[in-house]
N, C-alpha and C. Protein backbone atom coordinates (compact mmCIF):
# COMPACT_ATOMS: atom_id res chain seq x y z
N UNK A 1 -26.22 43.81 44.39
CA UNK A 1 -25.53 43.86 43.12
C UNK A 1 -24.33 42.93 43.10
N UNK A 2 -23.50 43.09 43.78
CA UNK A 2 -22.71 42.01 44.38
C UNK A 2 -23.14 40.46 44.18
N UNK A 3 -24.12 40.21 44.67
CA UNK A 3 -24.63 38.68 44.26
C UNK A 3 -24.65 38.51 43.04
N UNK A 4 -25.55 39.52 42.05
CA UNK A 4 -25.95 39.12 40.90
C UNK A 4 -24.34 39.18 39.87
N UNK A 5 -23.48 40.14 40.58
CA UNK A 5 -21.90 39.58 40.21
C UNK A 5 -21.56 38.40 40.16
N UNK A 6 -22.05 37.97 41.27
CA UNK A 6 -21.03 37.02 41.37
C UNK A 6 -21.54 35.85 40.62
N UNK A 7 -23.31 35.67 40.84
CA UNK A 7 -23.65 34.37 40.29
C UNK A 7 -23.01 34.78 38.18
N UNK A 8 -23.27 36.10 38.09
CA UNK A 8 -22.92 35.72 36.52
C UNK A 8 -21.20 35.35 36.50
N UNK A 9 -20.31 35.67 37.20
CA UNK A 9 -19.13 35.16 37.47
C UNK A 9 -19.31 33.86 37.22
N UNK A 10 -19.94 32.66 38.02
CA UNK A 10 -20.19 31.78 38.07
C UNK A 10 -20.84 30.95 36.66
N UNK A 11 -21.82 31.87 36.60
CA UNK A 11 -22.36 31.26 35.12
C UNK A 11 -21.30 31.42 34.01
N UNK A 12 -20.66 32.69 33.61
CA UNK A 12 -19.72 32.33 32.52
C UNK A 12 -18.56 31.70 33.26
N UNK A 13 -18.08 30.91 34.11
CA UNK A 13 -17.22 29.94 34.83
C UNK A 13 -17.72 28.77 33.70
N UNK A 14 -19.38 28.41 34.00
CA UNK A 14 -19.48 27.14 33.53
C UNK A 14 -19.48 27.15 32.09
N UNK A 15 -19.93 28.36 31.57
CA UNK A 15 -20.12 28.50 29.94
C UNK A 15 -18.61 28.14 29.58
N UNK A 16 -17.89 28.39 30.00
CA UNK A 16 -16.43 28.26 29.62
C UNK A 16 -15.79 27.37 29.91
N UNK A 17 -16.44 26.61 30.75
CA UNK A 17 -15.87 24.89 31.60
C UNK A 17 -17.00 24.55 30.07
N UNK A 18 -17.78 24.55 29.73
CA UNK A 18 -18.99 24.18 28.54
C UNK A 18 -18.09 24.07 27.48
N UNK A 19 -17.89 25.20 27.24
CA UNK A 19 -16.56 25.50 25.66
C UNK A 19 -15.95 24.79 26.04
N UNK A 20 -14.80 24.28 26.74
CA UNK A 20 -13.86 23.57 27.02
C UNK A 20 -14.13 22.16 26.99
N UNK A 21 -15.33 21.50 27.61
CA UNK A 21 -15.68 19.95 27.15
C UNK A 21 -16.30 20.19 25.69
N UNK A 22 -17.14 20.88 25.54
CA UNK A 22 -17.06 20.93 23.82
C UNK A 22 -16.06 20.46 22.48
N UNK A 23 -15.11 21.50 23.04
CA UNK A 23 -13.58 21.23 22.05
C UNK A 23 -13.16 19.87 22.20
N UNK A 24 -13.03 19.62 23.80
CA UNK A 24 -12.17 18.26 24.03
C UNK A 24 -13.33 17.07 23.50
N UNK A 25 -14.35 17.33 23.30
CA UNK A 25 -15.59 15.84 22.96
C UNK A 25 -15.34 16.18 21.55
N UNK A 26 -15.41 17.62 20.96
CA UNK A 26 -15.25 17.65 19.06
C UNK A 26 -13.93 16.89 18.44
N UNK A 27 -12.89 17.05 19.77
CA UNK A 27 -11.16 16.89 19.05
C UNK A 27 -11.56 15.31 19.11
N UNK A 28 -11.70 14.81 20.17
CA UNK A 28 -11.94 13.47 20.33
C UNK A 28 -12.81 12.54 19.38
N UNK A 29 -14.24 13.16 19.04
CA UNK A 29 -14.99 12.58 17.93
C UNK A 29 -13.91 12.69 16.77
N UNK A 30 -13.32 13.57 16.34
CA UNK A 30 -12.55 13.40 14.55
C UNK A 30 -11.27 12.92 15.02
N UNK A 31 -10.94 12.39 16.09
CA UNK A 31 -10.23 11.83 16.37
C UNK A 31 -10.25 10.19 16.24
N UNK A 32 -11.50 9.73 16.33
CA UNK A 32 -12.26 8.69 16.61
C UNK A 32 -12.81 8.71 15.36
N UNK A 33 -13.07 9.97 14.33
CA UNK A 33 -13.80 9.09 12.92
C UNK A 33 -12.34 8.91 12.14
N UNK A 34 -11.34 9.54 12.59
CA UNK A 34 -10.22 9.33 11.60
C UNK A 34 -9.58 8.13 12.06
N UNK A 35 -9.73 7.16 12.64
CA UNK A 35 -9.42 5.91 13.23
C UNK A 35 -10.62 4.79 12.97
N UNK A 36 -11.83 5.60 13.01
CA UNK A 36 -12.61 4.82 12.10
C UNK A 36 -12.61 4.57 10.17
N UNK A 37 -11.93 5.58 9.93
CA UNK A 37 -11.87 5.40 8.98
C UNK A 37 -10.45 4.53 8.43
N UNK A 38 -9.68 4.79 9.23
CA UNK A 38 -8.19 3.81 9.10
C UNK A 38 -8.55 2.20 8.97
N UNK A 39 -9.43 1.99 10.46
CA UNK A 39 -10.07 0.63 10.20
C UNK A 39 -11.07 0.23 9.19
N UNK A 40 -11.66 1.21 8.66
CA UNK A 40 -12.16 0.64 7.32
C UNK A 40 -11.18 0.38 6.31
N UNK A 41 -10.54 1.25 6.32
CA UNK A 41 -9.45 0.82 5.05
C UNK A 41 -8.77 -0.09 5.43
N UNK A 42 -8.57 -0.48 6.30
CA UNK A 42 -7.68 -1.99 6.65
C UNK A 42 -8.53 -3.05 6.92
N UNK A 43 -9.81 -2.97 6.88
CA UNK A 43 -10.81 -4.07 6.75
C UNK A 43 -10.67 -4.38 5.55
N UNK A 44 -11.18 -3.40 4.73
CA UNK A 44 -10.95 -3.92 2.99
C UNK A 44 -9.88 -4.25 2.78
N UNK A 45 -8.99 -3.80 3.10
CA UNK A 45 -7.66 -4.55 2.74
C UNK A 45 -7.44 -6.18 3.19
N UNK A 46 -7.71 -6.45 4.05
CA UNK A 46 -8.11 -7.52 5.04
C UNK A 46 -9.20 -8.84 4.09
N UNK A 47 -10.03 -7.97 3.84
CA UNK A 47 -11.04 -8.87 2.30
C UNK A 47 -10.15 -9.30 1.49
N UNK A 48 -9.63 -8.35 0.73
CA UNK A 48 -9.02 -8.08 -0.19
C UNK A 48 -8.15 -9.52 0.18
N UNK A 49 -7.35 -9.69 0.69
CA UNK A 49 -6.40 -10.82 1.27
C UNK A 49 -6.97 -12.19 1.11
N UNK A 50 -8.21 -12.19 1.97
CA UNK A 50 -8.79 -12.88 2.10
C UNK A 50 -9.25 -13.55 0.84
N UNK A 51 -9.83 -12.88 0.19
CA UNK A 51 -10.23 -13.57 -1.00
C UNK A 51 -9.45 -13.86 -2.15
N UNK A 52 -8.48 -13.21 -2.09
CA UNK A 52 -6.96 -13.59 -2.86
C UNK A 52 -6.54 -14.92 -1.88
N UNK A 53 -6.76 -15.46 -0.88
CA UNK A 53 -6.10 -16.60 -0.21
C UNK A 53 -7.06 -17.41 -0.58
N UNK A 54 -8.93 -17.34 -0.70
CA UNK A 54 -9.53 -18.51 -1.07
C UNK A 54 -9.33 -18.45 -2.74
N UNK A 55 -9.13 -17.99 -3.29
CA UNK A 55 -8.85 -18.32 -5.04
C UNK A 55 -7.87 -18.61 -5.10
N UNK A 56 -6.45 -18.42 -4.48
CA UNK A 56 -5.31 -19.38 -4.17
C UNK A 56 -6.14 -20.70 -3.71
N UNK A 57 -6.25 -21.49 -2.61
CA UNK A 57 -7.00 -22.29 -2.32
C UNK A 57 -7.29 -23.10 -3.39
N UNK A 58 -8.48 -22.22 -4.08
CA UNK A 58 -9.41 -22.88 -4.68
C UNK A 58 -8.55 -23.23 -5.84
N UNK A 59 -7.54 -22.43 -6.55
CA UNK A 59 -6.19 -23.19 -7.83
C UNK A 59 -5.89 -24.24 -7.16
N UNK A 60 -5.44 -24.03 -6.02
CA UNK A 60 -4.46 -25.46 -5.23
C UNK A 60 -4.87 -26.23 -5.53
N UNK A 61 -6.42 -26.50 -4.85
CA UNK A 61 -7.64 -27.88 -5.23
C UNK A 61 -7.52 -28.28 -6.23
N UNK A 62 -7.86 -27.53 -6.73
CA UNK A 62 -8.23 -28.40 -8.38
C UNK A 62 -6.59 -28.50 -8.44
N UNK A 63 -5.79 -28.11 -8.48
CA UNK A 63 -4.11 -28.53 -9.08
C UNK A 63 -4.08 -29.96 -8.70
N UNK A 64 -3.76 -29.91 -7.13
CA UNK A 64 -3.76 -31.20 -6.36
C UNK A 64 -4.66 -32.46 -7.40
N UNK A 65 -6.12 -32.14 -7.24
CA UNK A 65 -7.13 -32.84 -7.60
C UNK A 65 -6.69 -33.34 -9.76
N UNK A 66 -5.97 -32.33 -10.19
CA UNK A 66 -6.07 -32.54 -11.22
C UNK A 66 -4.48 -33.62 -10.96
N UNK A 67 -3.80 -33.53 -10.59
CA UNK A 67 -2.59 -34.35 -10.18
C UNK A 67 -2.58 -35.27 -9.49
N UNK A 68 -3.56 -35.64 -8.74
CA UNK A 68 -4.48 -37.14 -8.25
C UNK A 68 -4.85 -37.76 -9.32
N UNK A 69 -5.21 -37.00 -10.25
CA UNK A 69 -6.44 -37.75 -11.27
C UNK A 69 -5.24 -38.50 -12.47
N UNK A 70 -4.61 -37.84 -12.18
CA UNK A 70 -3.49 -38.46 -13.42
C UNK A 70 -2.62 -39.06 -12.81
N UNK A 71 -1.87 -39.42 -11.87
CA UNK A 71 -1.41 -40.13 -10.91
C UNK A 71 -2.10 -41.34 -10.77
N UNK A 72 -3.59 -41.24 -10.88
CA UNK A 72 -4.43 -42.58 -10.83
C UNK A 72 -4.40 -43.17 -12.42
N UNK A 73 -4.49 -42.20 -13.18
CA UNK A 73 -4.72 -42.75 -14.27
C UNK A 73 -3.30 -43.34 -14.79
N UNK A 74 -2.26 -43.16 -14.57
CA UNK A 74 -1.11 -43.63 -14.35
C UNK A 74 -0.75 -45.02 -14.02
N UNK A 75 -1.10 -45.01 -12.65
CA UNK A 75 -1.55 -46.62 -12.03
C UNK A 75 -2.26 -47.28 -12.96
N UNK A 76 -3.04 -46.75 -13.10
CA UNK A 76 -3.88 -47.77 -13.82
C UNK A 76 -3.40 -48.32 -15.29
N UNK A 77 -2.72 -47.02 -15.84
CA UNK A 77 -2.15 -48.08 -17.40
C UNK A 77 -0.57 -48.52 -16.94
N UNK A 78 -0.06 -48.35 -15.64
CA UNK A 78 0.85 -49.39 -15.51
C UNK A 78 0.15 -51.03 -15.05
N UNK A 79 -0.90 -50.52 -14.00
CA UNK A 79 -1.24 -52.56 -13.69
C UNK A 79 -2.21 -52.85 -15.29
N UNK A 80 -2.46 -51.99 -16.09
CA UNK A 80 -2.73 -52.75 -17.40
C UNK A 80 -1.67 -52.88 -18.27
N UNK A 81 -0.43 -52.50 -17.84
CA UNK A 81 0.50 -52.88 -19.13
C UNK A 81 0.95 -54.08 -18.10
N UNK A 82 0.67 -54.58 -17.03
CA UNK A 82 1.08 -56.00 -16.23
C UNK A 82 0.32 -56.86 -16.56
N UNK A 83 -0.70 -56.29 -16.44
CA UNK A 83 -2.21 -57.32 -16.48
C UNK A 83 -1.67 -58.02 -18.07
N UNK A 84 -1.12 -57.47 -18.79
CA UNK A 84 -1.03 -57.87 -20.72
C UNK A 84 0.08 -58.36 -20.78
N UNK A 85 0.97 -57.89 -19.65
CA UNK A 85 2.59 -58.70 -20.05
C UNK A 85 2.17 -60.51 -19.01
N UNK A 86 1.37 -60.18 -18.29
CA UNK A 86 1.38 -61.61 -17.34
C UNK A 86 -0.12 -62.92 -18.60
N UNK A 87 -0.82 -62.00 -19.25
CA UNK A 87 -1.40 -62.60 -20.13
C UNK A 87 -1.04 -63.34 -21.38
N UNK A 88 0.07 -62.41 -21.75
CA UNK A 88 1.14 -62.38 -22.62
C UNK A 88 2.45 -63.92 -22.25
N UNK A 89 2.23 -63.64 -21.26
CA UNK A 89 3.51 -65.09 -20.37
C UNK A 89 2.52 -66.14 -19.74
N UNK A 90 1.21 -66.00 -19.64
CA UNK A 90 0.35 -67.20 -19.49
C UNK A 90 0.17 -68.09 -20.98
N UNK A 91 -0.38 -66.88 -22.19
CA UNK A 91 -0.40 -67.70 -23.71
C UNK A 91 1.14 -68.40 -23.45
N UNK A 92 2.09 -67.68 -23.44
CA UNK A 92 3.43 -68.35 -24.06
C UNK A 92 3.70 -69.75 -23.31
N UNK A 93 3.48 -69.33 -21.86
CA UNK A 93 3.68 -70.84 -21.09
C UNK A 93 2.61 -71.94 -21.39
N UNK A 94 1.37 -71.16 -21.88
CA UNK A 94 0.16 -72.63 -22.08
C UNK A 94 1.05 -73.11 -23.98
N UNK A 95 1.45 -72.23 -24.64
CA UNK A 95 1.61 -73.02 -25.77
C UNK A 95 2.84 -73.96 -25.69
N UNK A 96 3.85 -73.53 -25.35
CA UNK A 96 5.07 -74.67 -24.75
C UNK A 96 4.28 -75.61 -24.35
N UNK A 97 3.34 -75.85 -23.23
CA UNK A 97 3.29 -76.95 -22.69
C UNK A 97 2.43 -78.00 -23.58
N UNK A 98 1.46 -77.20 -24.58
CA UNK A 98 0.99 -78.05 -25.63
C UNK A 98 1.76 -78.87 -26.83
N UNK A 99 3.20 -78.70 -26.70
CA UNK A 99 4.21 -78.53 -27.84
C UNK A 99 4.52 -79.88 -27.24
């Protein structure tokens, strides 16, 4: 009788070493989904950034690009207001010299 004491001694030993990794693996899992879930919300947030920085970006481009384009077009009707003032002083010098 004694034996069969003792081994059930033993058995609820482990049932209760059992309960005890139980709790500590349950605390640990919602421990671990509530940290999973933190990193989801800071992933999206993280998108969220992200794609607010490429549509920034993508204004910049075209800003830049639209401020290239007129900058060129700029140049260009200044060497045509040269191109007309040096055309302008070629007539005047060819008619003097016909005079």
């Amino acid at each position: 009788m004694s034996e069969l004491k003792t081994k059930f001694e033993e058995l609820e030993k482990r049932i209760q070493k059992l309960i005890y990794l139980h709790k500590q693996v349950k605390s640990e899992n919602q421990n671990l989904g509530e940290l999973n879930r933190k990193l989801e919300l800071e992933l999206k947030e993280e998108k969220k950034k992200f794609l607010r920085m490429e549509e920034g970006f993508a204004g910049l481009k075209a800003n830049n690009k639209n401020n290239t384009n007129k900058s060129i077009s700029g140049i260009k009707q200044k060497v045509n207001e040269m191109i007309s003032e040096i055309d302008r002083s070629v007539t005047l010098i060819n008619a003097q010299n016909k005079k």
